[in-house]
Protein backbone atom coordinates (compact mmCIF):
# COMPACT_ATOMS: atom_id res chain seq x y z
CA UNK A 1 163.46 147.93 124.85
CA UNK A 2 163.50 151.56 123.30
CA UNK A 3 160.75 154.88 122.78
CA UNK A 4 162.22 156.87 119.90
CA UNK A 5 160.48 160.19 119.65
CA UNK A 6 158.97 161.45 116.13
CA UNK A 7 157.08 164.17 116.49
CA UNK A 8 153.85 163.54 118.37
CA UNK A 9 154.63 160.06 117.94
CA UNK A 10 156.38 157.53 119.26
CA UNK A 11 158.56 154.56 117.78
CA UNK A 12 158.43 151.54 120.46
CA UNK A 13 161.24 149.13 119.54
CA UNK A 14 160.34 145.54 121.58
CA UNK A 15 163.09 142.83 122.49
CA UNK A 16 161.20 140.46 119.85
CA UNK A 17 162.25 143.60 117.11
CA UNK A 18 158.86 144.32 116.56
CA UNK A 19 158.62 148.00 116.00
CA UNK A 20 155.26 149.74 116.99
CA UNK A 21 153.95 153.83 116.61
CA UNK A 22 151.98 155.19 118.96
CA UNK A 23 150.22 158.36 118.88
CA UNK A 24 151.70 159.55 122.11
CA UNK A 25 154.37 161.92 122.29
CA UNK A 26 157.77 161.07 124.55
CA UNK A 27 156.58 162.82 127.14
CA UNK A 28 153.61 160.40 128.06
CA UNK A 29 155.44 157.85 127.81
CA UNK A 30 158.49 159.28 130.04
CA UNK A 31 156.03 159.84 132.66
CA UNK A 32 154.79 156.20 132.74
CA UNK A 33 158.25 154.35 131.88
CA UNK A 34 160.65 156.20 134.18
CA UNK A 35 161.38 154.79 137.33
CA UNK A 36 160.22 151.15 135.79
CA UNK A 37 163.73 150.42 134.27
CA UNK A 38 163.83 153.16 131.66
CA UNK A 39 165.66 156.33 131.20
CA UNK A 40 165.39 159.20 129.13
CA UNK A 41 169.05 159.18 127.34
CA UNK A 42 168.50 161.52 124.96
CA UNK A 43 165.51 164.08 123.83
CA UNK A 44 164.66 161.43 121.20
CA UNK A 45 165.08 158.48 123.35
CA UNK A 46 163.85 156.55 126.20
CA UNK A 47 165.65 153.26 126.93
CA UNK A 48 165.25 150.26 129.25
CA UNK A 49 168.14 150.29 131.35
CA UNK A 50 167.77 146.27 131.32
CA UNK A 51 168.58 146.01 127.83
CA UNK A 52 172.27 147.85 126.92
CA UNK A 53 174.60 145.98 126.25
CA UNK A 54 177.25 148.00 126.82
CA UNK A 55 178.40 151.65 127.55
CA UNK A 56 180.87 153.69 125.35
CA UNK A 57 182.43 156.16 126.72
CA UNK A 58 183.98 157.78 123.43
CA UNK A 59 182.15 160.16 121.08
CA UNK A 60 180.48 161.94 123.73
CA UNK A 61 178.99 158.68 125.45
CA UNK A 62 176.52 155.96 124.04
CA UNK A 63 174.60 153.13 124.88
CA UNK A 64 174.73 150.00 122.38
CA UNK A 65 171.24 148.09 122.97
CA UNK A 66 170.63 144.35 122.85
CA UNK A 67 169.46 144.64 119.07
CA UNK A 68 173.05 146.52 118.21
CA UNK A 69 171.38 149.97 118.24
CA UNK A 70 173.21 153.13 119.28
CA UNK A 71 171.52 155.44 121.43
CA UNK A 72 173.82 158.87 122.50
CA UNK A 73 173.62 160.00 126.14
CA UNK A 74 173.05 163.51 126.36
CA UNK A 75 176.40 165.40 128.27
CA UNK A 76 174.10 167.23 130.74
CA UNK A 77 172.43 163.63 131.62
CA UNK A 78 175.50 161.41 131.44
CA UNK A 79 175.97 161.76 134.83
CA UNK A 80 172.65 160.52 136.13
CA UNK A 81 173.11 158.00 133.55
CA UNK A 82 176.55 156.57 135.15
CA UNK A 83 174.99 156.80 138.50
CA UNK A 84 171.74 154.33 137.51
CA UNK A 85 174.32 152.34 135.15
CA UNK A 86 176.20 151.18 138.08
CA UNK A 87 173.04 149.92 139.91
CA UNK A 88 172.16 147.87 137.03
């Protein structure tokens, strides 16, 4: 569902809620993820475009996954963010 960056780890959120760290930094993972449904959102965050719920445009912009987690959209990517938004 989610990659949330810590250090040279990586927190992988799944839809079950099971939460798993790998030792692979963000980057790795971006590489692999994007274009599969997933989107960097944030420096700290890669998300699966398949599971947010919804899109709030106040407070800068964030995403509000499928577990109720809050994700911000960073300003200079919000706009590549509307554009996939609207595909999906």
């Amino acid at each position: 569902m989610r990659c949330e960056s810590d250090r040279m780890y990586t927190v992988l959120t799944l839809t079950g809620g099971e939460r798993l760290m790998v030792s692979k930094p963000m980057g790795q993972l971006e590489e692999i993820l994007t274009g599969h449904g997933f989107f960097q959102a944030h420096n700290s965050h890669l998300i699966n475009m398949n599971h947010i719920r919804q899109f709030v445009r106040t407070d800068g912009g964030y995403v509000v996954m499928d577990d109720g987690a809050t994700v911000s959209v960073a300003r200079h990517r919000k706009e590549e963010f509307l554009e996939l938004f609207s595909k999906f």
